[in-house]
Protein backbone atom coordinates (compact mmCIF):
# COMPACT_ATOMS: atom_id res chain seq x y z
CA UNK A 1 59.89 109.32 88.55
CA UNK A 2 60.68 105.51 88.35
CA UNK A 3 63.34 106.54 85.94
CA UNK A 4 65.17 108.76 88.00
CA UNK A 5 64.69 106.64 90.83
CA UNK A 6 66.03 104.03 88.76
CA UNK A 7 69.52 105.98 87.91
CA UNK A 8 69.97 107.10 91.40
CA UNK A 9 70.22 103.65 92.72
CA UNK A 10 72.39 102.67 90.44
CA UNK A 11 74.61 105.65 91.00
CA UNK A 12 74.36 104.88 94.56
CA UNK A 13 76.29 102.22 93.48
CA UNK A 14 79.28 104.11 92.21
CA UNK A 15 80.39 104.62 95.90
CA UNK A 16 80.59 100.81 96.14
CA UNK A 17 78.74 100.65 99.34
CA UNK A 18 75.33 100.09 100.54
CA UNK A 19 73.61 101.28 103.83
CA UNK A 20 72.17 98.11 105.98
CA UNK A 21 68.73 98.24 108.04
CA UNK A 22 69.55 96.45 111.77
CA UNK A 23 66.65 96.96 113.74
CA UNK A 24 68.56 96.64 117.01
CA UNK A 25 69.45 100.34 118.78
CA UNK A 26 72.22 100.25 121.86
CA UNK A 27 72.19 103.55 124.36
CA UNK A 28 74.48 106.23 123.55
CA UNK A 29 76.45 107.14 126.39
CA UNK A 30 77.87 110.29 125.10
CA UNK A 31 77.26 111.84 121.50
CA UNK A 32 79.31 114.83 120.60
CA UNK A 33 81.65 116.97 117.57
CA UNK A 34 85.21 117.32 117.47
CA UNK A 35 86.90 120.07 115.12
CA UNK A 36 88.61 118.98 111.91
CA UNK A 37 89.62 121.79 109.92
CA UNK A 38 86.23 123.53 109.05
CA UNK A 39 84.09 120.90 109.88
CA UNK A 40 82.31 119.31 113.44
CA UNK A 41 82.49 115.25 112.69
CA UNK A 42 79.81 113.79 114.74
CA UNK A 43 80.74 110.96 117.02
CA UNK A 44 78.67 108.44 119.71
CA UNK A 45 80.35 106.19 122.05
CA UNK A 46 78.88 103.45 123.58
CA UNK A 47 80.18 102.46 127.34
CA UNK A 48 82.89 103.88 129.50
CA UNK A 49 86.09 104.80 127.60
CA UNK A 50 87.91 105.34 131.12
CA UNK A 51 87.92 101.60 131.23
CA UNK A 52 90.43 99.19 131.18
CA UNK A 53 89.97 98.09 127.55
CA UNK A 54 90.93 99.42 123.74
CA UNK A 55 87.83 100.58 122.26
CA UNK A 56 86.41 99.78 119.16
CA UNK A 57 86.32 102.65 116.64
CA UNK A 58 83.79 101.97 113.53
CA UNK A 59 83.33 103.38 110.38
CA UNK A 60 80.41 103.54 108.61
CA UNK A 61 79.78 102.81 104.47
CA UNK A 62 79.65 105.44 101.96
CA UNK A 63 76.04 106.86 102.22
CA UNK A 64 75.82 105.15 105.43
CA UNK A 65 75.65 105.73 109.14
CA UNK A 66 76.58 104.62 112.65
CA UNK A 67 73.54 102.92 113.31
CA UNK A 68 72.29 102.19 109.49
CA UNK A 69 75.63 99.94 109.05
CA UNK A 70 76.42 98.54 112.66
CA UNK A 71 72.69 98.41 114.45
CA UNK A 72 73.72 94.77 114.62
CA UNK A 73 77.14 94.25 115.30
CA UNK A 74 77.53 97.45 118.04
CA UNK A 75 75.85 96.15 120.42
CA UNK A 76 77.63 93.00 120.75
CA UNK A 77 81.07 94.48 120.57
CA UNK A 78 79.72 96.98 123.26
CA UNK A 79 79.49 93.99 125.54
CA UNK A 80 82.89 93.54 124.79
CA UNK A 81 84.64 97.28 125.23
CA UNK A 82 83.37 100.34 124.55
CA UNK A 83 82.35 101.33 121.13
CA UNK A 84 83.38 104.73 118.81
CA UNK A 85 81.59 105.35 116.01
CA UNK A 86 82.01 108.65 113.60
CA UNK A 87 79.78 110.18 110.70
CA UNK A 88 82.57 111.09 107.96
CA UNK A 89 81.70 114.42 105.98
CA UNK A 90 78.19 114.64 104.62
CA UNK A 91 76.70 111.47 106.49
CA UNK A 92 74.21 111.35 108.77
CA UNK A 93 74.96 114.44 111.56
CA UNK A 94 78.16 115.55 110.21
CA UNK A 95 77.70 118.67 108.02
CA UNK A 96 79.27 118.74 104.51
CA UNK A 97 81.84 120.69 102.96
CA UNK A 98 83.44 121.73 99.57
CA UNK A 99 86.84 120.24 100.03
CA UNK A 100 86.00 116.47 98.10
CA UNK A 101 85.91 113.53 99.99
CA UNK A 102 89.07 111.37 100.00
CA UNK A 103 91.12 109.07 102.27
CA UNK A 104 93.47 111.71 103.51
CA UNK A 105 90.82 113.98 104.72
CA UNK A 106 88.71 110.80 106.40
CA UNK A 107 91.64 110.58 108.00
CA UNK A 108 92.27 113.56 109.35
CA UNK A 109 88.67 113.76 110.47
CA UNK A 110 88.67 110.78 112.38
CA UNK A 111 92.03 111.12 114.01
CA UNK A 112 90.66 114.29 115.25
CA UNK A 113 88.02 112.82 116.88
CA UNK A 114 90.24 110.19 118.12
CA UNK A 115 92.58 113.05 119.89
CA UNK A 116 89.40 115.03 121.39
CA UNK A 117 88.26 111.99 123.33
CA UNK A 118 92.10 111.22 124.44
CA UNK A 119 92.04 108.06 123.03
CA UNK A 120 95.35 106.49 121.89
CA UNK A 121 94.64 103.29 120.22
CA UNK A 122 91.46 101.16 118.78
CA UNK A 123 90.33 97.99 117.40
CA UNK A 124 89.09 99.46 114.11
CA UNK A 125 85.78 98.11 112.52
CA UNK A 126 85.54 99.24 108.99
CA UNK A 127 82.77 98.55 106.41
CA UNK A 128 82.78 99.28 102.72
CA UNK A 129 84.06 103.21 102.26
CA UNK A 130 84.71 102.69 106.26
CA UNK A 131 86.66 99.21 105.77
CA UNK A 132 88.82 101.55 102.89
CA UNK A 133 89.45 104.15 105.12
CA UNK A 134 90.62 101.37 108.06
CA UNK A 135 92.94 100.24 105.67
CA UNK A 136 94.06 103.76 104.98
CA UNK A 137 94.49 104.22 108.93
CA UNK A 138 96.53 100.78 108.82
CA UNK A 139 99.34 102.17 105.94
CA UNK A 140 99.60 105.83 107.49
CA UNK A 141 98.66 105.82 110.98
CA UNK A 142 99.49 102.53 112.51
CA UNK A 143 100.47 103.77 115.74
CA UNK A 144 96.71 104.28 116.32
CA UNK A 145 95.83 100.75 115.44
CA UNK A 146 95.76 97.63 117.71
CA UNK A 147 93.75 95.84 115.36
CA UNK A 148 92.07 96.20 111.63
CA UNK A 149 88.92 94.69 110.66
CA UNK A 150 88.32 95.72 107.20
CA UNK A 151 85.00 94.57 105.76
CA UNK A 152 84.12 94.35 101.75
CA UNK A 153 87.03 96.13 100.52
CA UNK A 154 88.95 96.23 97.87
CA UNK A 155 92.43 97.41 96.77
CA UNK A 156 91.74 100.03 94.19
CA UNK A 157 88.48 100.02 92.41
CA UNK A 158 90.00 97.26 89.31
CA UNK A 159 89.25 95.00 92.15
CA UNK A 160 85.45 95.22 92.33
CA UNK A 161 83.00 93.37 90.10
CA UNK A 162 83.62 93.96 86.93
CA UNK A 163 79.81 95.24 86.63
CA UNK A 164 79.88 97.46 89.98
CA UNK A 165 83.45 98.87 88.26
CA UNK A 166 81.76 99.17 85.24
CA UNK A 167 78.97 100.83 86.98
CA UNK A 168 81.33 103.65 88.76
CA UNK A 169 83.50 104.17 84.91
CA UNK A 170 79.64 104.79 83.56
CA UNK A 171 77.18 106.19 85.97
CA UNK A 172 74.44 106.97 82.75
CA UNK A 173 74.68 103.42 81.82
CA UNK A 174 72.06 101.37 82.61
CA UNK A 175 73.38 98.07 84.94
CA UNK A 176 74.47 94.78 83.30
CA UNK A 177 72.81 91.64 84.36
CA UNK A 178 75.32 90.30 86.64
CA UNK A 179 74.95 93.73 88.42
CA UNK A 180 70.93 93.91 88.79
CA UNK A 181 70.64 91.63 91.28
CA UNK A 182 73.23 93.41 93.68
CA UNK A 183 71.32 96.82 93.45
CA UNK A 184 69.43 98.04 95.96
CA UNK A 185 65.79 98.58 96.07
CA UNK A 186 63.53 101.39 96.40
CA UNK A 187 63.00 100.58 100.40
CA UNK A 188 66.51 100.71 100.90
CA UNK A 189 67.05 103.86 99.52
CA UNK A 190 64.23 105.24 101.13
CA UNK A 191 66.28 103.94 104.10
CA UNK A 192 69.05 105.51 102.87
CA UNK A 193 67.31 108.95 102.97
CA UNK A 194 66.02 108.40 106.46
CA UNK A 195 69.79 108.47 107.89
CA UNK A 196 70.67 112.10 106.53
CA UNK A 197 67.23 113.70 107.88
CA UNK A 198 68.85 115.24 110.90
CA UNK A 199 71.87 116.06 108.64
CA UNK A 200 73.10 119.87 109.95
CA UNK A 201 72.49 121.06 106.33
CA UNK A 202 69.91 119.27 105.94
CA UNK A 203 68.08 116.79 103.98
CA UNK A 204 69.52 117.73 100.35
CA UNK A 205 73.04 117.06 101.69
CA UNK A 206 71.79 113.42 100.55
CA UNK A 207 72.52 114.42 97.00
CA UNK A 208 75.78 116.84 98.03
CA UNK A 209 77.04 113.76 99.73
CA UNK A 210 76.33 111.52 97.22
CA UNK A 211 78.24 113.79 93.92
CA UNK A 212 81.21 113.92 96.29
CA UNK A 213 81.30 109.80 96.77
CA UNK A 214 80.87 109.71 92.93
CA UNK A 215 83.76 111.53 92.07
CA UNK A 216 85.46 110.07 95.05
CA UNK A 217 84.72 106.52 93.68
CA UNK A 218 87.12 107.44 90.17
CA UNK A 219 89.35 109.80 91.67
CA UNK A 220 92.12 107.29 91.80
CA UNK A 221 92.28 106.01 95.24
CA UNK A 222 93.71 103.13 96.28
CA UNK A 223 97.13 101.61 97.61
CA UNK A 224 100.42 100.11 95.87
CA UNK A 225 101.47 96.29 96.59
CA UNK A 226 104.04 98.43 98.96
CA UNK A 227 102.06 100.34 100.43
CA UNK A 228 99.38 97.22 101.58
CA UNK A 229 102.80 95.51 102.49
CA UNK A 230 103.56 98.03 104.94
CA UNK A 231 100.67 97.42 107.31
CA UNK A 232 102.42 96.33 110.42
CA UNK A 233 98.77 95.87 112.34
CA UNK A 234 97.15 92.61 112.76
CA UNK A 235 94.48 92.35 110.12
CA UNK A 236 91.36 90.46 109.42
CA UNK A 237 89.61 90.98 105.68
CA UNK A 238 86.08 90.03 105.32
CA UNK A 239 83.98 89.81 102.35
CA UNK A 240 80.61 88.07 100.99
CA UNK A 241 80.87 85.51 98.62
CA UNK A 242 78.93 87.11 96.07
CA UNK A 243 80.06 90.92 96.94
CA UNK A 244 81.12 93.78 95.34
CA UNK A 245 84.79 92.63 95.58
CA UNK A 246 85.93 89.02 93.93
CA UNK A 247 86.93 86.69 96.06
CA UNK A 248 90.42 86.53 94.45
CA UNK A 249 91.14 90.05 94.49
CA UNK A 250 90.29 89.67 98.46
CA UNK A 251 92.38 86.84 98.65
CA UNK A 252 95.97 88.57 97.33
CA UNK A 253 95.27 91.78 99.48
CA UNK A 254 95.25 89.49 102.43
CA UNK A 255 98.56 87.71 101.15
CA UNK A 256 100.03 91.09 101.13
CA UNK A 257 98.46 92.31 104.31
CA UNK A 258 99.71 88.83 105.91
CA UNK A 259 95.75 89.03 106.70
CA UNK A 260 93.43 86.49 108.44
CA UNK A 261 90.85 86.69 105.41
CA UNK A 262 87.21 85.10 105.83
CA UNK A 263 84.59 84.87 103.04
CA UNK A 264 80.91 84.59 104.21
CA UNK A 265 78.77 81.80 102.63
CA UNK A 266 75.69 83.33 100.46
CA UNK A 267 76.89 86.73 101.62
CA UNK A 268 76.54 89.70 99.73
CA UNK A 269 77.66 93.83 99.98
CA UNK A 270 73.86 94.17 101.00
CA UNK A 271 73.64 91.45 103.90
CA UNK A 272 77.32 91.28 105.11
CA UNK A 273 76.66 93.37 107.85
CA UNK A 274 73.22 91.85 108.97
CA UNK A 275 75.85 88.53 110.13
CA UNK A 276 76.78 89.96 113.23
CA UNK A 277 76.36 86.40 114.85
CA UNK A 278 78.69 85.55 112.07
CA UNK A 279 81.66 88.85 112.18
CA UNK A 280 81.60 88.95 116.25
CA UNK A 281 83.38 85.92 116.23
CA UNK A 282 85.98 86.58 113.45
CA UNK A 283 86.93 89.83 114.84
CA UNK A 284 87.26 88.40 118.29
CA UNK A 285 90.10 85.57 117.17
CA UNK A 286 91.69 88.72 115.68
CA UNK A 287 92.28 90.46 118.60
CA UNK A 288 92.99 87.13 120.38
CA UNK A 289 95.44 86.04 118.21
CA UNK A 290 97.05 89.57 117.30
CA UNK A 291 100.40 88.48 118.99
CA UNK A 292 100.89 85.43 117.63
């Protein structure tokens, strides 16, 4: 059992996410589906989006959830405006489906939800997976964009760790040294478990979800120096210190972005998003400073 337990964390790790454990719950004013295709993507939102102010939209890590990933930060930037958050395919109460999981059809299945609540343009708040697929809005659907927050991303997976990307090349292989340490541990993927057990499929869509992140994680994705040039949308990248993604990597995709890039102090993919106190801030000068 410890074995197996032992493998499945580290494939958890192929996704290049993590799942974080905020304590702190803010109402849901309205919780809901809209249509994509085949599939009902789950969505909350938090305050009155008849109000004079461009929401937030956030998007969960792979294996993550609404609450799992932004129990911290939502309900300060619900103070702010109101607050969208979507469960992609497969995570917490979104159903799964066949089709794989890729950038094009996260998409797709958020701009859908984005058009059933009439909602032109956000201040997106991406983490992980959900900081890829921000970046992915940014390069083919800027028009919905006032501003991109992308958190602990990366440009393709060559700019990971060289132990998490060795990790995703060779899910059987055990993890190097410089990777132990950035695992998680048997309460967090307990944690983990807890977010899919209201899952439409149910509980086992854990596993579905997770295949479909693992193939995801080598099936190529990524953008061209072009394509990251193209982002016309004022954009802040965030990372940890000692994350997933080297500092340097983070550091060039900025350059090309023309980003505002910030790099947390004793910060890792497993904490980032417990610094609320610490992101709040740095998204806030984005927006303020998004026409300068």
């Amino acid at each position: 059992m410890a074995n197996t337990r032992h493998l499945t964390l580290h494939r958890f790790f192929l996704a290049g996410m993590t799942w974080l454990f905020a304590t702190t719950a803010h109402a849901q004013d309205q919780t809901g589906h809209a249509t994509s295709g085949d599939l009902d993507i789950y969505y909350e939102v938090h305050g009155d989006l008849a109000a004079d102010a461009t929401p937030f939209l956030v998007l969960h890590g792979g294996m993550g959830s609404i609450e799992g990933d932004f129990g911290a930060l939502l309900p300060i930037l619900a103070d702010q405006a109101p607050v969208i958050g979507i469960e992609q395919q497969g995570h917490g109460h979104t159903g799964g489906r066949d089709a794989p999981v890729s950038l094009a059809s996260m998409r797709a299945d958020t701009i859908a939800v984005l058009d059933a609540l009439e909602v032109e343009r956000v201040h997106v708040v991406g983490f992980s997976m959900g900081g890829m697929l921000a970046l992915e809005l940014g390069v083919a659907a800027p028009d919905r964009i006032e501003t991109l927050t992308a958190i602990s991303v990366s440009q393709n997976l060559d700019g990971m760790h060289p132990a998490i990307g060795e990790m995703n090349r060779n899910p059987d292989s055990a993890p190097s040294p410089e990777a132990h340490d950035l695992i998680p541990t048997e309460e967090d993927f307990e944690r983990m478990q807890a977010a899919f057990a209201d899952n439409p499929d149910g509980p086992d869509q854990f596993q579905r979800t997770f295949r479909q992140l693992q193939s995801f994680m080598v099936s190529g994705w990524g953008w061209s120096d072009d394509e990251l040039a193209s982002v016309d949308v004022p954009t802040l990248i965030v990372l940890g210190d000692t994350d997933f993604m080297r500092v340097d990597h983070a550091a060039r995709m900025a350059e090309l972005v023309s980003a505002q890039l910030a790099v947390l102090p004793d910060t890792t993919h497993l904490s980032i998003m417990r610094r609320a106190d610490w992101l709040e801030p740095l998204i806030a000068n984005r927006i303020a400073t998004a026409d300068e």
